[in-house]
Protein backbone atom coordinates (compact mmCIF):
# COMPACT_ATOMS: atom_id res chain seq x y z
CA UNK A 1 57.27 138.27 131.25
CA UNK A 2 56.84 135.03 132.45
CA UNK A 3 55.10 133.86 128.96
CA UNK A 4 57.97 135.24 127.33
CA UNK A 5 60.45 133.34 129.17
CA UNK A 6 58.82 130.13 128.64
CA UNK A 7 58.32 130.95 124.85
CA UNK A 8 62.39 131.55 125.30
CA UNK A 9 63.17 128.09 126.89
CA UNK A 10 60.64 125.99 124.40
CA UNK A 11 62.39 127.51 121.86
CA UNK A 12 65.91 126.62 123.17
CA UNK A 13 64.59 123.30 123.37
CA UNK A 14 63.57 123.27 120.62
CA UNK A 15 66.23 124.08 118.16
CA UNK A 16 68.83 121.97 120.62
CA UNK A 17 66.70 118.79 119.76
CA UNK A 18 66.21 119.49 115.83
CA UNK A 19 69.89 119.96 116.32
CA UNK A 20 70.71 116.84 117.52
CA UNK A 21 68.36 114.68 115.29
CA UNK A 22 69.95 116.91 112.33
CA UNK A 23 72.99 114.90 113.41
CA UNK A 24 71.36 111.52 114.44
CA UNK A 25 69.84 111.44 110.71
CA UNK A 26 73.15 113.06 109.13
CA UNK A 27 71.15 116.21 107.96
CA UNK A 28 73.40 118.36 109.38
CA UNK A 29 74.04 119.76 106.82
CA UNK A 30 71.20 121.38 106.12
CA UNK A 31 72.39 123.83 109.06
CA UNK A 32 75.11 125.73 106.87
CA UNK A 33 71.92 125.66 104.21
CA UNK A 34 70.36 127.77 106.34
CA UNK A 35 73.02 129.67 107.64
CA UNK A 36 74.24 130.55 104.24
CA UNK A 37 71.75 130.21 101.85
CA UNK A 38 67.86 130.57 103.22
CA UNK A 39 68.86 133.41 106.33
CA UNK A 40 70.37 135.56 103.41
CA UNK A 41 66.96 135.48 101.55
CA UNK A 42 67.40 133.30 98.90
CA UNK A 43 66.02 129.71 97.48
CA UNK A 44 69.11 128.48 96.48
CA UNK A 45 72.84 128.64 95.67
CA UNK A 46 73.50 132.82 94.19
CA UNK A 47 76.10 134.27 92.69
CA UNK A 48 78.15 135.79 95.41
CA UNK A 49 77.53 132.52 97.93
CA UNK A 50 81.42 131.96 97.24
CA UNK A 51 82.28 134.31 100.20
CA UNK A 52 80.18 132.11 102.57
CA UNK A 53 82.44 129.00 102.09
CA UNK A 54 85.71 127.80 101.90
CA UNK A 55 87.82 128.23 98.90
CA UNK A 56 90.92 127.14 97.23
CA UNK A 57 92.65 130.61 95.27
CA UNK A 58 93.96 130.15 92.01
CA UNK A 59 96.46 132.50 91.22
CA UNK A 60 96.09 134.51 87.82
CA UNK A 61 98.98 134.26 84.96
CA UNK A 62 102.58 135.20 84.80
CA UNK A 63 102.38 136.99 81.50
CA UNK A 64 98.78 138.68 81.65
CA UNK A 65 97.09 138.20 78.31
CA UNK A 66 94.12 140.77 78.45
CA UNK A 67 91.69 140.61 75.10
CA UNK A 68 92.08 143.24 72.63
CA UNK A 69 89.44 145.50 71.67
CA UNK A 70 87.60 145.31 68.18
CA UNK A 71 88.10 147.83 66.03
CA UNK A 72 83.82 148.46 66.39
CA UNK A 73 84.17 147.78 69.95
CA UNK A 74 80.79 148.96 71.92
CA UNK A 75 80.03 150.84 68.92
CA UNK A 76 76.11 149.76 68.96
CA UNK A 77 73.70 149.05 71.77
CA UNK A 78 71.63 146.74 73.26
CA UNK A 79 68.73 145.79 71.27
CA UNK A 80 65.49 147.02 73.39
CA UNK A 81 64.92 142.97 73.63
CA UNK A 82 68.05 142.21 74.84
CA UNK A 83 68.28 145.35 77.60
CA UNK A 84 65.08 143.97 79.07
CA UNK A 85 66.01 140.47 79.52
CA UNK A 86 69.33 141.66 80.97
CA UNK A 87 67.05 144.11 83.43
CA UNK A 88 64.07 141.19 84.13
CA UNK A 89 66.75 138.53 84.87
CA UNK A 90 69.23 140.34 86.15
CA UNK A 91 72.12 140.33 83.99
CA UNK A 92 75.52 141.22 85.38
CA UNK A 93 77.43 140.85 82.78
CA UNK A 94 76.85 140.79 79.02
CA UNK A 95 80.04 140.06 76.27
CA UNK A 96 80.26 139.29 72.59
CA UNK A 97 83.83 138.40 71.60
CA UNK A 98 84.28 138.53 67.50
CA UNK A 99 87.49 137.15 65.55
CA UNK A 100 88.99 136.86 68.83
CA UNK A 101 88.43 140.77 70.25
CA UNK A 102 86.33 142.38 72.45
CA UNK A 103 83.29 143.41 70.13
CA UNK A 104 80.54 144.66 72.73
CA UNK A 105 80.86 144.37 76.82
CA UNK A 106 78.09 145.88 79.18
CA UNK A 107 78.18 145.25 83.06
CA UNK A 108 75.26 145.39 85.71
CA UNK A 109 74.31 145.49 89.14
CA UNK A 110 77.24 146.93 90.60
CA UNK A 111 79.11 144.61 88.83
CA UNK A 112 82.35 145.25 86.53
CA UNK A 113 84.57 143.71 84.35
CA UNK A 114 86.85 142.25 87.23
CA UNK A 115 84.12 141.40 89.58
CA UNK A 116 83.84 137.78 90.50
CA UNK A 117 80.72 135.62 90.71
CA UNK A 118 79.51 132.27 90.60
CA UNK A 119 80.41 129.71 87.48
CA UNK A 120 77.81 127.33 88.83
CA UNK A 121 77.88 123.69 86.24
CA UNK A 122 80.51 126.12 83.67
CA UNK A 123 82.95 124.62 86.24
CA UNK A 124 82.12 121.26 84.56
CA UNK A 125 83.40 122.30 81.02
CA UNK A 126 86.86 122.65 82.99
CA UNK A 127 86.80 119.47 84.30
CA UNK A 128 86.03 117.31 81.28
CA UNK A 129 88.60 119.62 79.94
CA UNK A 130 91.32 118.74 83.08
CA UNK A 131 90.05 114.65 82.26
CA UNK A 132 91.17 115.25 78.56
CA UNK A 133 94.33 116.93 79.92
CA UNK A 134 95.53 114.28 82.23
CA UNK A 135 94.79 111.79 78.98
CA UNK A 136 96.95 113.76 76.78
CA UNK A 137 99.83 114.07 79.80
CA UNK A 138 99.67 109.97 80.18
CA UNK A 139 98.02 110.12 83.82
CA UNK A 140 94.77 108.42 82.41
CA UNK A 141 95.14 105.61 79.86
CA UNK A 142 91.72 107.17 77.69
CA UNK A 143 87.95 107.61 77.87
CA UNK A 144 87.21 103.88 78.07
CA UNK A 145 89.82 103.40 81.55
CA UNK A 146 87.55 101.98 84.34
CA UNK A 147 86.66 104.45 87.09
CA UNK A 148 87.63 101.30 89.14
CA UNK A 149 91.21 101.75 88.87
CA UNK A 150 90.73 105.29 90.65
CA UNK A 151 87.91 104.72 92.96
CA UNK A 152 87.74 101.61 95.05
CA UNK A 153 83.81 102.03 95.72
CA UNK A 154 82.82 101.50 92.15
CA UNK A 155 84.58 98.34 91.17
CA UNK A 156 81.58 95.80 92.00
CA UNK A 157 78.38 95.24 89.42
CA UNK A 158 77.20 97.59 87.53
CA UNK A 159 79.80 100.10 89.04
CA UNK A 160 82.93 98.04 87.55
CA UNK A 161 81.74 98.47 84.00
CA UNK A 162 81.75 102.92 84.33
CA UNK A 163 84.24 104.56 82.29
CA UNK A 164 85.84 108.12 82.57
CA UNK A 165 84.15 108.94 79.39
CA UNK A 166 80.71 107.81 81.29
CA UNK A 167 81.47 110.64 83.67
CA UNK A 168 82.35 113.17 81.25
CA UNK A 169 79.48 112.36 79.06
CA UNK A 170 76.96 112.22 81.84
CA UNK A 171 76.43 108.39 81.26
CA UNK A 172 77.33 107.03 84.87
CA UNK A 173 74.39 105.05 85.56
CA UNK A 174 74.30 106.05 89.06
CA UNK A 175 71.29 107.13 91.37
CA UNK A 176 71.99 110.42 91.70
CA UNK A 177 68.98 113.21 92.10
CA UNK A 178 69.56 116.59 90.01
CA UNK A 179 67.20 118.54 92.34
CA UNK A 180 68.62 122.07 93.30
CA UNK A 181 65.81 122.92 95.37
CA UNK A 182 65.16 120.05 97.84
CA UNK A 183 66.69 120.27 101.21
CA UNK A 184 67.01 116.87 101.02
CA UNK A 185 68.02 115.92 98.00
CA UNK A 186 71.88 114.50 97.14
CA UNK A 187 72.44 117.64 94.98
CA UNK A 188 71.82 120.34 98.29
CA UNK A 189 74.22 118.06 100.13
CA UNK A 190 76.77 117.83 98.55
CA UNK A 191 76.75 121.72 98.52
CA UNK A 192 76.88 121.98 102.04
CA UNK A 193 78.47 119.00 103.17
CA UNK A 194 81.66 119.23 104.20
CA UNK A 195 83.02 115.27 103.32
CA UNK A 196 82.30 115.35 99.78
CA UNK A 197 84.28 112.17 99.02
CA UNK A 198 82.02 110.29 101.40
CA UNK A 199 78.81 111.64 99.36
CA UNK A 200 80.41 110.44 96.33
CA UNK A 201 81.31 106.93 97.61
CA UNK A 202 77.80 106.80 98.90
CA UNK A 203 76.44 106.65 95.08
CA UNK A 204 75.23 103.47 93.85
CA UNK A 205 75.12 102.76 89.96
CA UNK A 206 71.81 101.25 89.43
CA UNK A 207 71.73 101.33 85.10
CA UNK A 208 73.97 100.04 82.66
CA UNK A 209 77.01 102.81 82.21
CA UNK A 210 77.71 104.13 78.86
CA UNK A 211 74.58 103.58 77.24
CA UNK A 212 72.20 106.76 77.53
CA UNK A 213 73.03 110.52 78.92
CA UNK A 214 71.51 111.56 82.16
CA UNK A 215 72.77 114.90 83.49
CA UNK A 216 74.25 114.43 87.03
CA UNK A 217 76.81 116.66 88.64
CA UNK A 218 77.76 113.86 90.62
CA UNK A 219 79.55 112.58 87.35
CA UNK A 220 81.27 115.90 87.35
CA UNK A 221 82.51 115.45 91.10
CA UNK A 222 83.64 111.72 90.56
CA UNK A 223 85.42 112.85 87.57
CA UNK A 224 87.22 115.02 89.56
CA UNK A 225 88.32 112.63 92.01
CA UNK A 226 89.42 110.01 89.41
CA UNK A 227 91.68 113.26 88.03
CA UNK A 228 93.13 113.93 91.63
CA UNK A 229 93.92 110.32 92.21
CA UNK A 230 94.99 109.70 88.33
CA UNK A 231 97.67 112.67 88.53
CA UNK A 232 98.61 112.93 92.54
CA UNK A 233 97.45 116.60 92.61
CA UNK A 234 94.95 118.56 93.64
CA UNK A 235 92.40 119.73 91.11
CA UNK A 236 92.75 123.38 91.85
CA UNK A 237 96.23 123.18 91.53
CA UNK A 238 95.85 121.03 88.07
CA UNK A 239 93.88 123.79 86.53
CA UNK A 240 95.79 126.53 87.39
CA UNK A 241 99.03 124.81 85.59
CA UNK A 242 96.90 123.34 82.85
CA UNK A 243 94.65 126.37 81.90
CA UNK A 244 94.26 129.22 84.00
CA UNK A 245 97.51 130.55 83.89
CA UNK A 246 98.39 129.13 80.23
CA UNK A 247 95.32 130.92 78.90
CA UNK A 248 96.73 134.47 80.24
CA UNK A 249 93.61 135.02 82.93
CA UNK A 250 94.13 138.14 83.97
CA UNK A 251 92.49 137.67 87.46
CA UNK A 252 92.85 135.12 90.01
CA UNK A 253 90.32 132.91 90.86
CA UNK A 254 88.66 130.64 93.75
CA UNK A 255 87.44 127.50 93.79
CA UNK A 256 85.01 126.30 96.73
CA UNK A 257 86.18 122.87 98.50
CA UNK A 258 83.88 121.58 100.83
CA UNK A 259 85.91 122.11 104.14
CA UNK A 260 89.13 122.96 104.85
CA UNK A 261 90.05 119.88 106.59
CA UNK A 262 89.11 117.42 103.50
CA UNK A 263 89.72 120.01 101.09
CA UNK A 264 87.84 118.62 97.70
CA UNK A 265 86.51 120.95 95.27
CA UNK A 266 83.26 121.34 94.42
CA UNK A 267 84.29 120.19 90.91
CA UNK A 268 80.65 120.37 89.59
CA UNK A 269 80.52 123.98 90.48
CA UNK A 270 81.94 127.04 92.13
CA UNK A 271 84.71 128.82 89.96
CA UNK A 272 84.44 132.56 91.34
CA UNK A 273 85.28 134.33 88.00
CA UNK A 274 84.91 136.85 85.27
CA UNK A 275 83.07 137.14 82.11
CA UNK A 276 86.47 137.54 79.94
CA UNK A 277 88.22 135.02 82.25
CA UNK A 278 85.65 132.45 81.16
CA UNK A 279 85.86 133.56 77.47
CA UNK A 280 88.76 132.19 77.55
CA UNK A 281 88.24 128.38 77.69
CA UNK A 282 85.55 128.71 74.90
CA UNK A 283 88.86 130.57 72.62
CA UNK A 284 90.20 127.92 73.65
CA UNK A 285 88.19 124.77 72.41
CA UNK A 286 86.55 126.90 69.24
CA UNK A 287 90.52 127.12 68.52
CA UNK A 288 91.24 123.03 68.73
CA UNK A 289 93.01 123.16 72.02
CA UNK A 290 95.23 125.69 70.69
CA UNK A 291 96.64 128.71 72.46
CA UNK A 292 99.27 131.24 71.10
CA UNK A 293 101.05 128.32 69.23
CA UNK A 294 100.52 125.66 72.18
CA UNK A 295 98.64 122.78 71.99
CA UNK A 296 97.05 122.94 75.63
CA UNK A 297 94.82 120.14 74.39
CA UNK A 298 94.61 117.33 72.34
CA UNK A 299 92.64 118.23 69.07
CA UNK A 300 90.63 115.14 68.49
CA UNK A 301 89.71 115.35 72.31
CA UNK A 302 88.33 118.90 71.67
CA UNK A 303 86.49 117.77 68.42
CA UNK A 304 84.89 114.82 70.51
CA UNK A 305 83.89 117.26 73.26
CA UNK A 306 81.50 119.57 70.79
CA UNK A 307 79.71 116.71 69.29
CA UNK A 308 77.32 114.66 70.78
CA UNK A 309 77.96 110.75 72.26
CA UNK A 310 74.91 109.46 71.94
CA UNK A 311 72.38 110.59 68.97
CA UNK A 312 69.41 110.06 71.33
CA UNK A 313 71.05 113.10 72.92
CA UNK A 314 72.35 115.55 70.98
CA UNK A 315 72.53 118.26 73.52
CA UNK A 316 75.56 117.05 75.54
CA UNK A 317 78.91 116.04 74.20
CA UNK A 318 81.65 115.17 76.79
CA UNK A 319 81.61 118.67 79.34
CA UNK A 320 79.93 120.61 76.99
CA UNK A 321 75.90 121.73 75.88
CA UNK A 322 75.17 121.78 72.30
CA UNK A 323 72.44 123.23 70.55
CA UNK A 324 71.68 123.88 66.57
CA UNK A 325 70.09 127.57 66.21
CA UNK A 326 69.87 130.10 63.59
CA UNK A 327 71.53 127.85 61.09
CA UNK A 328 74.47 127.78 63.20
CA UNK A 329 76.16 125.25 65.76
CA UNK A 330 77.20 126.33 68.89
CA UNK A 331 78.84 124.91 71.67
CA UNK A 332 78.08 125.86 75.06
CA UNK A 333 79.64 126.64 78.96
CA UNK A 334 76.31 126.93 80.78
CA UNK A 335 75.62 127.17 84.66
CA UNK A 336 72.69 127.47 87.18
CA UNK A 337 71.06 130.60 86.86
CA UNK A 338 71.73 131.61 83.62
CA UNK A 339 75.60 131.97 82.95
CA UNK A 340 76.99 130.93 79.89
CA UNK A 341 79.74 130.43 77.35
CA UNK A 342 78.43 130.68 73.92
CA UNK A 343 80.90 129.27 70.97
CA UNK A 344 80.39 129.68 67.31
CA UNK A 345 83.82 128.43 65.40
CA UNK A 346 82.72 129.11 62.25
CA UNK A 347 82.01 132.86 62.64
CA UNK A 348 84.71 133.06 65.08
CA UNK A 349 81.89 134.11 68.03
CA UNK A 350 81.78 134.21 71.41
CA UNK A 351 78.82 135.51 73.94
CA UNK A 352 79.09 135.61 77.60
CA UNK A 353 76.12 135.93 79.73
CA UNK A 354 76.29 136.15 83.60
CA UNK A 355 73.46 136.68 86.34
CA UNK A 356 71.14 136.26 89.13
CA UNK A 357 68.63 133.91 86.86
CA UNK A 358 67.33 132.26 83.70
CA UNK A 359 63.62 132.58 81.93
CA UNK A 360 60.91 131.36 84.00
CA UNK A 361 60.77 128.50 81.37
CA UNK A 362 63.19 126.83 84.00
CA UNK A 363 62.65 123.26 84.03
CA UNK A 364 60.00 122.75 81.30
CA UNK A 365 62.46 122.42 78.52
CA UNK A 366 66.25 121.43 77.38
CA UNK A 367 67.39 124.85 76.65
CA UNK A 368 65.64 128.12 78.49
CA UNK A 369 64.14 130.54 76.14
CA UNK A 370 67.00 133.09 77.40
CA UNK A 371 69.69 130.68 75.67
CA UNK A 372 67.60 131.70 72.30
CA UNK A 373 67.54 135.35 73.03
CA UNK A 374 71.03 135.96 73.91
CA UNK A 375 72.35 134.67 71.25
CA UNK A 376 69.97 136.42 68.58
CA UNK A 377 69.78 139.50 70.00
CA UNK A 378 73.77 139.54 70.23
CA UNK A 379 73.73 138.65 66.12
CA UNK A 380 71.20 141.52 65.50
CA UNK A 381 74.12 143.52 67.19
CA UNK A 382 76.78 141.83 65.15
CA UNK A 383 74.68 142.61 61.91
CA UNK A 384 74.42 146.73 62.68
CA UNK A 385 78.08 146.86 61.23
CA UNK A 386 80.75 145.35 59.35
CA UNK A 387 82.95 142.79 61.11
């Protein structure tokens, strides 16, 4: 008894003093990493972890606009390559969208076709697409507008000469670390922080902007603060009367912010969603910004977005993954984990892939082999019919 009582009292003492130097070294954040991430059993951000932090809602459309179903809708199955990858990396959600219709759609898990679950880096599509909105609206003068007029803590050095565009193309220059599983890297921060803004302002821009792609969600979050201060509303608010509702989502949505009392979305991440919800903003830009008859956004904006800025990198545009395959171009919404927006304009094709992770080719290579298989195995689908 007495040994356990000690053991009790060490261990009191213990935790209260990696407490307090948690604080003294401004770490504490790592506390609501454990509390919400590692004590749950997992390595990193999942697809539910919405529910453990505070969110913004986003409320669904006026007029619901809900897709249509092909006329060969779910008439085939999953090729036996395709059901296995969905089983080994836990697919929850499976969609292929043809001339604008519902062609196939195959849920998981529990999971259905109004469940919501982690966007992950999608969430950065939206905001290159929110950037391009406030352009077209007159709130930011273009691409080349100094992130200096927005943001007082980048207007000396190298810092003066970063663009919006930088940020949307992933060109900031900046020191920030893309590591998503290091407790102590700048990327598990600003997860769990709860001052974003302060994170951000933190940043120091240590190469040239504008001159070579390196991806960084911190672009995505900066972006998002130029956007706020640029239009004098919030960014959740911003999307729902720019897009969500416009595009006829049938669901609402949330958006994680990093506390209630600062209230800044986590604009690199963290749209709680749907796979036909998220269709919708590839429709969208394989469609030139168009929507029922409105131009939502500007077309030559939307043709910039799907091609690459810099040759050297031809797999990012501005908020959007590109990748040659098949013979075909596609454009691509693409998150931690595995969930994606596929686009292919010219055969009027969409895929949607959701789920718990990607092909253990993680981090060896541009584009997972999974990116590859989804997309063939949904044309070998495609092919078992007439369109």
């Amino acid at each position: 008894m007495k040994f356990i009582k000690k053991l009790l009292k060490f261990l009191i003492v213990f935790f209260g003093l990696l407490i307090i130097v948690l604080y003294l070294t401004d770490t504490d954040y790592l506390i609501k990493a454990v509390r919400t991430i590692y004590l749950k059993g997992h390595s990193t951000a999942y697809l539910e972890d919405y529910k453990e932090f505070d969110n913004q809602s986003i409320e669904a459309s006026n007029v619901f606009q809900p897709w249509s179903n092909h006329r060969n809708y779910n008439s085939v199955t999953t090729t036996p390559k395709l059901e296995k990858a969905n089983q080994d990396w836990g697919t929850i959600a499976y969609l292929i969208i043809k001339n604008d219709s519902i062609w196939f759609e195959q849920y998981y898990d529990g999971f259905n076709e109004d469940s919501k679950s982690n966007s992950f880096s999608m969430a950065k599509s939206y905001v290159s697409g929110l950037m391009g909105k406030a352009i077209m609206e007159g709130y930011i003068k273009s691409l080349d507008q100094p992130v200096c007029d927005f943001l007082p803590a980048f207007c000396e050095g190298k810092a003066a000469q970063m663009t919006v565009g930088d940020l949307s193309s992933m060109a900031s220059g900046t020191n920030w670390d893309e590591a998503y599983y290091s407790p102590l890297s700048i990327t598990t921060r600003a997860y769990f922080d709860d001052d974003l803004a302060k994170v951000m302002n933190g940043l120091k821009v240590v190469t040239e902007p504008g001159q070579a792609f390196k991806y960084a969600s911190g672009d995505t979050q900066m972006l998002a603060m130029v956007i706020e201060k640029a239009t004098g509303k919030k960014l959740y608010d911003y999307f729902e009367e720019s897009f969500w509702k416009p595009l006829g989502s049938e669901n609402s949505t949330l958006w994680q912010v990093d506390s209630e009392d600062h209230d800044l979305v986590k604009a690199y991440c963290c749209i709680a969603s749907n796979a036909k919800d998220f269709a919708r903003f590839g429709k969208l830009y394989k469609d030139h910004g168009k929507w029922n008859g409105q131009q939502l956004l500007d077309s030559a904006f939307v043709a910039r977005s799907v091609k690459p800025r810099f040759p050297e990198s031809p797999e990012y545009g501005y908020g959007f993954w590109l990748k040659e395959h098949m013979g075909k171009n596609f454009f691509m919404m693409r998150g931690h984990l595995g969930q994606y927006v596929f686009v292919e304009p010219n055969d009027n094709v969409i895929i949607v892939r959701l789920g718990h992770q990607k092909s253990p080719d993680i981090g060896t290579k541009t584009f997972t082999d999974d990116i590859s298989l989804y997309i063939e195995e949904a044309y070998k689908m495609l092919g078992q019919n007439s369109q």
